[in-house]
PDB file of N, CA and C in Angstrom:
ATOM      1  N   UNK A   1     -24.457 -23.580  -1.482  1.00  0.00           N
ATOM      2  CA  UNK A   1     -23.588 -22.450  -1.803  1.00  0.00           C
ATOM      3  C   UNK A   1     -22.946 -21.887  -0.537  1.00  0.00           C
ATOM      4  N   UNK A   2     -23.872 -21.552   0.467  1.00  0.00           N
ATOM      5  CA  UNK A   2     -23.785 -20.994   2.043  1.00  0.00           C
ATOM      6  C   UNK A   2     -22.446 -21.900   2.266  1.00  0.00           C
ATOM      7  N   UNK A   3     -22.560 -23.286   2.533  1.00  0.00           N
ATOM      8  CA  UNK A   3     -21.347 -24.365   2.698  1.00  0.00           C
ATOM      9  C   UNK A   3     -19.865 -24.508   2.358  1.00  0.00           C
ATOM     10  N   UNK A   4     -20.335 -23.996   1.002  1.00  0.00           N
ATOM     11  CA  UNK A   4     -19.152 -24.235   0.163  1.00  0.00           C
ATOM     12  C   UNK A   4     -18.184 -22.552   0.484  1.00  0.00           C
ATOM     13  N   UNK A   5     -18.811 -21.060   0.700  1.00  0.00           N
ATOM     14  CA  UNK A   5     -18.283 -20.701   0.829  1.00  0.00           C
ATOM     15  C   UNK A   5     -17.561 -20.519   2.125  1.00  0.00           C
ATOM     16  N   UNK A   6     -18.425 -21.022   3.349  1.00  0.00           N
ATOM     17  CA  UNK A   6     -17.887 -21.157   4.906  1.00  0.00           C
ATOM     18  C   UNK A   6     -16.447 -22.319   4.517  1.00  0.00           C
ATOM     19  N   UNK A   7     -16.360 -23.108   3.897  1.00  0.00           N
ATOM     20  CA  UNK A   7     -15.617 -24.138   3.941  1.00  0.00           C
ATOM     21  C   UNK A   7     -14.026 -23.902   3.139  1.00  0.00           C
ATOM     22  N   UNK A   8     -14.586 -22.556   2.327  1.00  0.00           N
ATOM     23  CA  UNK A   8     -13.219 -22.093   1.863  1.00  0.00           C
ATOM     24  C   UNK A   8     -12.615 -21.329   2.624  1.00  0.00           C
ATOM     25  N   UNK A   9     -13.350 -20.147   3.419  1.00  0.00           N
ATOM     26  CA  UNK A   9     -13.150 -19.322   4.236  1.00  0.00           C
ATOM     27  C   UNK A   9     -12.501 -20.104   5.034  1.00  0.00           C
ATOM     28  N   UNK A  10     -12.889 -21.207   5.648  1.00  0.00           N
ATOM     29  CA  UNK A  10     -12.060 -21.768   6.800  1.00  0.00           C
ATOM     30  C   UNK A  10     -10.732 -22.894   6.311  1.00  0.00           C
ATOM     31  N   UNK A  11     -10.717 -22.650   5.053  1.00  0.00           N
ATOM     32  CA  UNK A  11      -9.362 -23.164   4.519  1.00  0.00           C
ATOM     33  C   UNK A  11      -8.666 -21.770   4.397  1.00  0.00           C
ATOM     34  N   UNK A  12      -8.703 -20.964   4.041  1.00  0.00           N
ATOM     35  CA  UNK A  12      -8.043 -19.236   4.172  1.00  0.00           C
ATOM     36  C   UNK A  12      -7.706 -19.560   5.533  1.00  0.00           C
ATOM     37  N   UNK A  13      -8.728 -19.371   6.383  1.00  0.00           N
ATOM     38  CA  UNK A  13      -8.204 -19.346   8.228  1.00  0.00           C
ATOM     39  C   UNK A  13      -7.086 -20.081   8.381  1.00  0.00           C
ATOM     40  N   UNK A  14      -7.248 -21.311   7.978  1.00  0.00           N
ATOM     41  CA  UNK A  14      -6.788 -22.290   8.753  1.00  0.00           C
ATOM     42  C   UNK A  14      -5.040 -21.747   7.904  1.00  0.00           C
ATOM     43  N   UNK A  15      -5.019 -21.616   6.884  1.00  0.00           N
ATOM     44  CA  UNK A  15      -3.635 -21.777   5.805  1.00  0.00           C
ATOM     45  C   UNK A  15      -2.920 -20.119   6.908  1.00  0.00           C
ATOM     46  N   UNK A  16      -3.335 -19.314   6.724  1.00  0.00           N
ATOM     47  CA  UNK A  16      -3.215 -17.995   7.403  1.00  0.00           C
ATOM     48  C   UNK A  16      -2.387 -18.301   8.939  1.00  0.00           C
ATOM     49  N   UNK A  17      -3.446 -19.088   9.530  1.00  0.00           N
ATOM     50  CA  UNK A  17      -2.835 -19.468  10.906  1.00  0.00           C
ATOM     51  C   UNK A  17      -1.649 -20.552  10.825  1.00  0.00           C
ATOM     52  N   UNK A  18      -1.711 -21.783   9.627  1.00  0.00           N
ATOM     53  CA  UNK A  18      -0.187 -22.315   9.393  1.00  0.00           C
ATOM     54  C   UNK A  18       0.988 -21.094   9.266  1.00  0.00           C
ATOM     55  N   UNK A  19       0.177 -20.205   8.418  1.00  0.00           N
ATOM     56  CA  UNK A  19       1.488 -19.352   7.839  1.00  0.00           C
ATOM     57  C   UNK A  19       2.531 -18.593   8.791  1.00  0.00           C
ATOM     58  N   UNK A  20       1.365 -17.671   9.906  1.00  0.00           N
ATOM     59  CA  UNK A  20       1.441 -17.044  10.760  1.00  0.00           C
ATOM     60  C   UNK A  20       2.761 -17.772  11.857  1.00  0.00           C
ATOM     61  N   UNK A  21       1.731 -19.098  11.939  1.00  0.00           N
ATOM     62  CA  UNK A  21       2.864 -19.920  12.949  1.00  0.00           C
ATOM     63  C   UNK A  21       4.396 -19.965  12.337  1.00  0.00           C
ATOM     64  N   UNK A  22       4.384 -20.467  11.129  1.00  0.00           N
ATOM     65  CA  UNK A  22       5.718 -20.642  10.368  1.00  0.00           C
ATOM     66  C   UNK A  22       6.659 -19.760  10.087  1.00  0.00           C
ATOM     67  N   UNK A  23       5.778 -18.136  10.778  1.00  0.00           N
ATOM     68  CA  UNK A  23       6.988 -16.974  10.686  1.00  0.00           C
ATOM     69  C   UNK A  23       7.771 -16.804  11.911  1.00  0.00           C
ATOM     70  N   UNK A  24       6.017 -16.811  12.704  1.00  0.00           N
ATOM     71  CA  UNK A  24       7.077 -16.889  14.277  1.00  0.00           C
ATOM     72  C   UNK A  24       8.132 -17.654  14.618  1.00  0.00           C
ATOM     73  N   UNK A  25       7.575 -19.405  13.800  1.00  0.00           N
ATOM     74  CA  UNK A  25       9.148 -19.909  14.467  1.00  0.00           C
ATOM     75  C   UNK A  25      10.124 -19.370  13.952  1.00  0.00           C
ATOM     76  N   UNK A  26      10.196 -19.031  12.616  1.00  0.00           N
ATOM     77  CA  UNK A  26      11.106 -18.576  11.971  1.00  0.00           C
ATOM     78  C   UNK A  26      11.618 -17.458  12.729  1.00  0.00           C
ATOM     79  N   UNK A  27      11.067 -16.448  12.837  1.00  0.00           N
ATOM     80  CA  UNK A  27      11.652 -15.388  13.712  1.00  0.00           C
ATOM     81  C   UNK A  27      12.138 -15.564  15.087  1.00  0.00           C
ATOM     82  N   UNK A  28      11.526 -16.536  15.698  1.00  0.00           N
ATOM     83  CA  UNK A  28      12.348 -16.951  17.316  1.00  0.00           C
ATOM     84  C   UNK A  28      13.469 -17.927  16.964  1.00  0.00           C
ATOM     85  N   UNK A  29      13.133 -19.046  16.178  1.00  0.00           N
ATOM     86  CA  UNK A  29      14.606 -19.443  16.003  1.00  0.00           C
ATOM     87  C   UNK A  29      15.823 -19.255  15.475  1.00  0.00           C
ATOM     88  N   UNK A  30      15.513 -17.686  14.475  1.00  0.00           N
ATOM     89  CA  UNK A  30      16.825 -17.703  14.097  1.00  0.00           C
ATOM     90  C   UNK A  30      17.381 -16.580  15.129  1.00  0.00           C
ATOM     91  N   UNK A  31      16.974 -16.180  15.870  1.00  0.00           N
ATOM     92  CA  UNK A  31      17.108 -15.228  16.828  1.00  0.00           C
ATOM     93  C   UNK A  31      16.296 -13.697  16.886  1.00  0.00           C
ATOM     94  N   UNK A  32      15.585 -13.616  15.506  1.00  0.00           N
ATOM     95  CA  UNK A  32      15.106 -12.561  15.192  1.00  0.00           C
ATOM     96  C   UNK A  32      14.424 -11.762  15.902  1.00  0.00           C
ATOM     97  N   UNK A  33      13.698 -12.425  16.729  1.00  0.00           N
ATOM     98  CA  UNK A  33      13.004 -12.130  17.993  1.00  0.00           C
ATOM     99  C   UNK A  33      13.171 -10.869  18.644  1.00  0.00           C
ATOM    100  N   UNK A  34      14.388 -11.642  19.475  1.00  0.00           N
ATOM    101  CA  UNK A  34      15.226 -10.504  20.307  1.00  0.00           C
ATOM    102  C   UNK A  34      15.234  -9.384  19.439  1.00  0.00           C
ATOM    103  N   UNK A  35      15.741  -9.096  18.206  1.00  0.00           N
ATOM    104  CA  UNK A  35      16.624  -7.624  17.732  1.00  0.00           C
ATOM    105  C   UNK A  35      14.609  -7.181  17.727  1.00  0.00           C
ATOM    106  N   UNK A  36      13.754  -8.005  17.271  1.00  0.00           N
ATOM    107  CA  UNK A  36      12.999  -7.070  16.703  1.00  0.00           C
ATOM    108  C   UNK A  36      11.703  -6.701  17.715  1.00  0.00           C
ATOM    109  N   UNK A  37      11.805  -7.117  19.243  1.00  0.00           N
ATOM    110  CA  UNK A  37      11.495  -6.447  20.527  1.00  0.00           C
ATOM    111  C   UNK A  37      12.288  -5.149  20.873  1.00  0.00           C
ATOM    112  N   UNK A  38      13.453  -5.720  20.530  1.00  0.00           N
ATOM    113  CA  UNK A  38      14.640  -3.985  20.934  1.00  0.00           C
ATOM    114  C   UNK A  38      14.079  -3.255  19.970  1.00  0.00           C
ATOM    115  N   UNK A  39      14.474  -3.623  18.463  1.00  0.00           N
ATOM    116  CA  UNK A  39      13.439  -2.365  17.817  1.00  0.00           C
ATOM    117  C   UNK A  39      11.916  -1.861  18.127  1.00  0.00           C
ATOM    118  N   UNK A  40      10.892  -2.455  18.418  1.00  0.00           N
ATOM    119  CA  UNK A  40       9.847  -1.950  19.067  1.00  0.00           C
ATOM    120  C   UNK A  40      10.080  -1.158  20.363  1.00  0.00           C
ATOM    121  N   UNK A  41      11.089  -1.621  21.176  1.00  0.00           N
ATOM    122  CA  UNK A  41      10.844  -0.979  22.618  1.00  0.00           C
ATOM    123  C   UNK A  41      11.987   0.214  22.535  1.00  0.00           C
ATOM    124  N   UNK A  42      12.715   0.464  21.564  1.00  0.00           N
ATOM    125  CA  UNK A  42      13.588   1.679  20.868  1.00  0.00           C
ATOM    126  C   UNK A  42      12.240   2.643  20.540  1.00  0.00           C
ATOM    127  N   UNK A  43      11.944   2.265  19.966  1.00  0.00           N
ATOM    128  CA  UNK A  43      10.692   2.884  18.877  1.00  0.00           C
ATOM    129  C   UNK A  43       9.563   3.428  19.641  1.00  0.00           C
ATOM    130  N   UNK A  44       9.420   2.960  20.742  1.00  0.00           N
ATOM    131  CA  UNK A  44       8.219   3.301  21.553  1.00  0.00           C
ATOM    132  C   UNK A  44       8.672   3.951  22.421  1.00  0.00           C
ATOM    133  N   UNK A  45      10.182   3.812  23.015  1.00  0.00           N
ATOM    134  CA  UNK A  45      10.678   5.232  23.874  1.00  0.00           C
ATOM    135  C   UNK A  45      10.931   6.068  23.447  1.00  0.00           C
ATOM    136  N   UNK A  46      11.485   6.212  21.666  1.00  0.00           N
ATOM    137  CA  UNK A  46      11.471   7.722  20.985  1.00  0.00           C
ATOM    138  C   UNK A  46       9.944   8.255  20.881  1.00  0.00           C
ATOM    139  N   UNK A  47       9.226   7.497  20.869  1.00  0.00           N
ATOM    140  CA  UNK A  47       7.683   8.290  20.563  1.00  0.00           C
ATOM    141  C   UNK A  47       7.812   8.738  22.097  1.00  0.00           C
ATOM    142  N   UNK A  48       7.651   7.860  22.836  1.00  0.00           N
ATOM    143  CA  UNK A  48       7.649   8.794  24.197  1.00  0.00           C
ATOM    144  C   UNK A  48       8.026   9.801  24.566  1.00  0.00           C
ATOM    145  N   UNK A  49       9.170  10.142  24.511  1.00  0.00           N
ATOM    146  CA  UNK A  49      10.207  11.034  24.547  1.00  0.00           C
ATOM    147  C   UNK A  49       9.664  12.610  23.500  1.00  0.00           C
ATOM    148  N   UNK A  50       8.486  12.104  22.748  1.00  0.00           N
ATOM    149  CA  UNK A  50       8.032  12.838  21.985  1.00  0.00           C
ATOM    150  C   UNK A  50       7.140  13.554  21.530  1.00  0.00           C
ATOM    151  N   UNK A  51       5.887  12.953  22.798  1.00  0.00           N
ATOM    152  CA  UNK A  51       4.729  13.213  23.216  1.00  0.00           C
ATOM    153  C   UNK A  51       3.986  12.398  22.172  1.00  0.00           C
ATOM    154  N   UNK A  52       4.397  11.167  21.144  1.00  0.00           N
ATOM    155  CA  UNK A  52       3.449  11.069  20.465  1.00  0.00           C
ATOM    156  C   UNK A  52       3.184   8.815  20.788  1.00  0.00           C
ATOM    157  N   UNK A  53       2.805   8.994  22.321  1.00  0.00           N
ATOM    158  CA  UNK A  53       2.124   7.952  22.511  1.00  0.00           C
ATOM    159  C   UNK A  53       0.434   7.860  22.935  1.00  0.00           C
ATOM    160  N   UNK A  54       0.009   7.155  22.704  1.00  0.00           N
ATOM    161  CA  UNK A  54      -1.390   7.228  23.782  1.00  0.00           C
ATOM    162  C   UNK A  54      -1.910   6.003  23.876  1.00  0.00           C
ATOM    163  N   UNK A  55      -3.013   5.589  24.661  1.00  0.00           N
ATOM    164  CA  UNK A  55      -3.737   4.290  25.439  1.00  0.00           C
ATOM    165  C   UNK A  55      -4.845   4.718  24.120  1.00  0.00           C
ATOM    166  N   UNK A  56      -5.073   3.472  23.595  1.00  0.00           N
ATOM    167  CA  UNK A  56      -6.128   3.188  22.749  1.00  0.00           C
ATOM    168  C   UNK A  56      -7.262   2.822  24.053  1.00  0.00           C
ATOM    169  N   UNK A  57      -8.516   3.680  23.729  1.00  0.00           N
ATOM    170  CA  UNK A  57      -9.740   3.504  24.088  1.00  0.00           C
ATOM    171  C   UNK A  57     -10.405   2.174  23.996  1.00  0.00           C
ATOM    172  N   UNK A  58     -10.266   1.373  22.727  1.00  0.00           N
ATOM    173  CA  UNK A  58     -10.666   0.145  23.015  1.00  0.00           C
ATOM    174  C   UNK A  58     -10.245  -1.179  23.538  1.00  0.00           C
ATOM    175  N   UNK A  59      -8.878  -1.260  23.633  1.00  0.00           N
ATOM    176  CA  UNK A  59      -8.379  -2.305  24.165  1.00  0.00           C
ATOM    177  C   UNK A  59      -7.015  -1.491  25.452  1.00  0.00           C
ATOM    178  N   UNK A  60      -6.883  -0.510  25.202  1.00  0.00           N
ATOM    179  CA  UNK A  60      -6.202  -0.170  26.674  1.00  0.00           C
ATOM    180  C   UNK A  60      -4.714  -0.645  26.259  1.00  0.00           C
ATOM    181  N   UNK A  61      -4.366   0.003  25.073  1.00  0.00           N
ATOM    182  CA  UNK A  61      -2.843  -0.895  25.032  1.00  0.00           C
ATOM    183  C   UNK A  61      -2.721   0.632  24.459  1.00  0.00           C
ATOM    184  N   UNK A  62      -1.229   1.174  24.759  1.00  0.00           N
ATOM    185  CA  UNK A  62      -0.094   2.103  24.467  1.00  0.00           C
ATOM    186  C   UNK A  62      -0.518   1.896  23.245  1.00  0.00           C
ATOM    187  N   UNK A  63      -0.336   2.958  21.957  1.00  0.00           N
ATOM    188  CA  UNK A  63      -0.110   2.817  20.560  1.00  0.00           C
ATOM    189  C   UNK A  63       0.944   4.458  20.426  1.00  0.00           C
ATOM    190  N   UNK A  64       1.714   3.839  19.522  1.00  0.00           N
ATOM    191  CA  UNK A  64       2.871   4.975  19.114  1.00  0.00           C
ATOM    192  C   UNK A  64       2.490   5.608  17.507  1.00  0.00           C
ATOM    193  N   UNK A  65       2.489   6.598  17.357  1.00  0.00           N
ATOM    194  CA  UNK A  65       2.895   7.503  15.971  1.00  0.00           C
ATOM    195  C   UNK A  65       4.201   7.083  15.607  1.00  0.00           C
ATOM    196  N   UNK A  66       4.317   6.128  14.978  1.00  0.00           N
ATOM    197  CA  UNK A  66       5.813   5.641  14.128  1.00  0.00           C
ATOM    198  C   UNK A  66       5.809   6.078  12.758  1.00  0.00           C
ATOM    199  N   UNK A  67       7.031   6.285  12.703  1.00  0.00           N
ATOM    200  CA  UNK A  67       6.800   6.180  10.794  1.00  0.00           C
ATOM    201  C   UNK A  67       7.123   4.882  10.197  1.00  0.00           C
ATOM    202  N   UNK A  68       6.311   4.334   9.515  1.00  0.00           N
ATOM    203  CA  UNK A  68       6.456   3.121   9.033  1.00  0.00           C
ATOM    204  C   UNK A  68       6.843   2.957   7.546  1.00  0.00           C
ATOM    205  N   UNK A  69       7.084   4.687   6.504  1.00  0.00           N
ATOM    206  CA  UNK A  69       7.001   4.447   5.196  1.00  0.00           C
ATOM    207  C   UNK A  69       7.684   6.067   5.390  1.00  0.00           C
ATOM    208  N   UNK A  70       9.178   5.898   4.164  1.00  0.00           N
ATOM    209  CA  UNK A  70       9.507   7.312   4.237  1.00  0.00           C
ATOM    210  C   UNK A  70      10.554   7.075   2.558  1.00  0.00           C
ATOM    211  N   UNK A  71      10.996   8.296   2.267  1.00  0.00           N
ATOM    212  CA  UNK A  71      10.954   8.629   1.258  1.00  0.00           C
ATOM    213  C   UNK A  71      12.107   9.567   1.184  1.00  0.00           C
ATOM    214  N   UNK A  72      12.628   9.654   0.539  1.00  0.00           N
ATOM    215  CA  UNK A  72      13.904  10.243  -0.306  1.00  0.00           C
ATOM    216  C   UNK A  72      14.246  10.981  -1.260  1.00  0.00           C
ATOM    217  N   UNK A  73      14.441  12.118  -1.980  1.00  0.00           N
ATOM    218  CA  UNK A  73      14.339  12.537  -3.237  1.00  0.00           C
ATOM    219  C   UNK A  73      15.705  13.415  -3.248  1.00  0.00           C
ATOM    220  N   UNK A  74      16.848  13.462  -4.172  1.00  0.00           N
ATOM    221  CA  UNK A  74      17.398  14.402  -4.597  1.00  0.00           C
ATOM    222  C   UNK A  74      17.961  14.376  -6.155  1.00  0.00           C
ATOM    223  N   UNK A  75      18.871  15.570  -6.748  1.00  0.00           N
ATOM    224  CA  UNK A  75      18.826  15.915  -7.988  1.00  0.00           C
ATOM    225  C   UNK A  75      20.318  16.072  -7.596  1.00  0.00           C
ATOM    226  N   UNK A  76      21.342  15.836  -9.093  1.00  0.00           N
ATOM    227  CA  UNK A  76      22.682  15.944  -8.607  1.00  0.00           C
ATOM    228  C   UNK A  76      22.383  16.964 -10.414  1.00  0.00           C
ATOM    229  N   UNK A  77      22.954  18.042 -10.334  1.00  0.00           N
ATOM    230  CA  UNK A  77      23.212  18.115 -11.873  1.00  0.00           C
ATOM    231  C   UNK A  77      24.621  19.126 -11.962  1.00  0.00           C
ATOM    232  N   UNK A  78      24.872  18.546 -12.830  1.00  0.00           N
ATOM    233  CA  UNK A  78      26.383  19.157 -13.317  1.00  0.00           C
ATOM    234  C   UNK A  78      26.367  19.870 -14.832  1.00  0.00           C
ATOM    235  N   UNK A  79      27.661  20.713 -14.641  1.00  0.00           N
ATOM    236  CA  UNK A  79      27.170  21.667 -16.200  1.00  0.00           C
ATOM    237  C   UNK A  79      27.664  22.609 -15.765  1.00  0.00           C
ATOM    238  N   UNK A  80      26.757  23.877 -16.787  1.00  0.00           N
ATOM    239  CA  UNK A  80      26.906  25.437 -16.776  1.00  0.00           C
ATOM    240  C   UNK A  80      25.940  25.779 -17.813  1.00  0.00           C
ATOM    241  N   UNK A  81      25.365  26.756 -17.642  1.00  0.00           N
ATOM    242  CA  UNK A  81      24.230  27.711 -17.969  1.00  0.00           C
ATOM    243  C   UNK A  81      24.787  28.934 -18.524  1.00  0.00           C
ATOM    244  N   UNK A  82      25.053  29.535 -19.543  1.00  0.00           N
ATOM    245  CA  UNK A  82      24.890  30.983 -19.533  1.00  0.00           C
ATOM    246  C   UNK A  82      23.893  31.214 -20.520  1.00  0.00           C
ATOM    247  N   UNK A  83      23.673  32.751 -20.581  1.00  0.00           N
ATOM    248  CA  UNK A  83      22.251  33.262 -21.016  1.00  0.00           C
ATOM    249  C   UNK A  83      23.079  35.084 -21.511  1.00  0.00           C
ATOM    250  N   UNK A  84      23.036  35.419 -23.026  1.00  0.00           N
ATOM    251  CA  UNK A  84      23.699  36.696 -22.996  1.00  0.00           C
ATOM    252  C   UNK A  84      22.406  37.372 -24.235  1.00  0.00           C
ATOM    253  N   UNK A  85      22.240  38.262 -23.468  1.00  0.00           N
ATOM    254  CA  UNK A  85      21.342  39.097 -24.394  1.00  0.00           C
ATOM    255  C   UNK A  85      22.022  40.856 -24.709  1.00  0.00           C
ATOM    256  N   UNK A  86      21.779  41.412 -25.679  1.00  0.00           N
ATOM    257  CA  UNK A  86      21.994  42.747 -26.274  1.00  0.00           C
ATOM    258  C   UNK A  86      21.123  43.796 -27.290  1.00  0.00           C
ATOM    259  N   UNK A  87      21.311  44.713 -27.164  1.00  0.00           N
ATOM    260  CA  UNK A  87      20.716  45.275 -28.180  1.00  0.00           C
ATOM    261  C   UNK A  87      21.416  46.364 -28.884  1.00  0.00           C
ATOM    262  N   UNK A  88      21.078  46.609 -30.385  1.00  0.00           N
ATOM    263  CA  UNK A  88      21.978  47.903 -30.609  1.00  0.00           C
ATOM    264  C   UNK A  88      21.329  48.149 -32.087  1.00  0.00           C
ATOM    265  N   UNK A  89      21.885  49.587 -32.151  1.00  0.00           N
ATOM    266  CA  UNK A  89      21.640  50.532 -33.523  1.00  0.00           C
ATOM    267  C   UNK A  89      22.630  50.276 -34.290  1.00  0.00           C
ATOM    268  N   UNK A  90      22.580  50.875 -35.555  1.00  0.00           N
ATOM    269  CA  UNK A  90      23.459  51.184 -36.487  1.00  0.00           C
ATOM    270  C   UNK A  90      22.669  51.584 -37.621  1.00  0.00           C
ATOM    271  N   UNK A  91      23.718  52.542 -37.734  1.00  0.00           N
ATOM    272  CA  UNK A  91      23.450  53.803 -38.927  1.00  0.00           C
ATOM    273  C   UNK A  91      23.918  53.439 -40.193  1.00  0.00           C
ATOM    274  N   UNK A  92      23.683  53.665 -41.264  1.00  0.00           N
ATOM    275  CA  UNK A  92      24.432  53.361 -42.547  1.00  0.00           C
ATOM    276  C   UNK A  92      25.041  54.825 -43.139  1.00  0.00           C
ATOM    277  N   UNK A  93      26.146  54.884 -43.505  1.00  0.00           N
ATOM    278  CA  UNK A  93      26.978  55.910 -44.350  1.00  0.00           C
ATOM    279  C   UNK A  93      26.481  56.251 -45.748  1.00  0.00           C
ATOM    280  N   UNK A  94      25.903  57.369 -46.418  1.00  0.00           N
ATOM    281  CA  UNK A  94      25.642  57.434 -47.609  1.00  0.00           C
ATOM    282  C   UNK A  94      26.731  58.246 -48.311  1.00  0.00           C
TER     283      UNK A  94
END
């Protein structure tokens, strides 16, 4: 059992690390590379600029507060509203 599951696990690894490879080339050869270093090193001088970098404690590498997920919401509404209230007496004639 021990075997069989080490042996799938290392078919996951192994497919993961084909995959992995097959983006990078993809991304260096179609040029993607380049734009998407400028976007990181854009991205890491606005955090700078912003106080929101710091050195991770365990490996000693810069990490930035980016936003990675953002969101949108508005309402368009068209029309008209009115609202008329009153009150009143009346007497009857005998």
């Amino acid at each position: 059992m021990r075997k069989n599951i080490l042996r799938h696990l290392n078919a996951i690894e192994s497919f993961h690390s084909k995959f992995q490879k097959i983006i990078y080339i993809y991304i260096y050869t179609t040029g993607m590379g380049q734009a998407l270093r400028s976007m990181a090193d854009n991205s890491f001088e606005c955090a700078a600029a912003r106080g929101l970098v710091r050195k991770n404690a365990v490996h000693g590498e810069d990490e930035a507060r980016l936003v990675l997920e953002e969101s949108f919401g508005a309402h368009n509404e068209r029309g008209e509203s009115h609202s008329v209230t009153g009150t009143g007496d009346c007497e009857e004639k005998s």
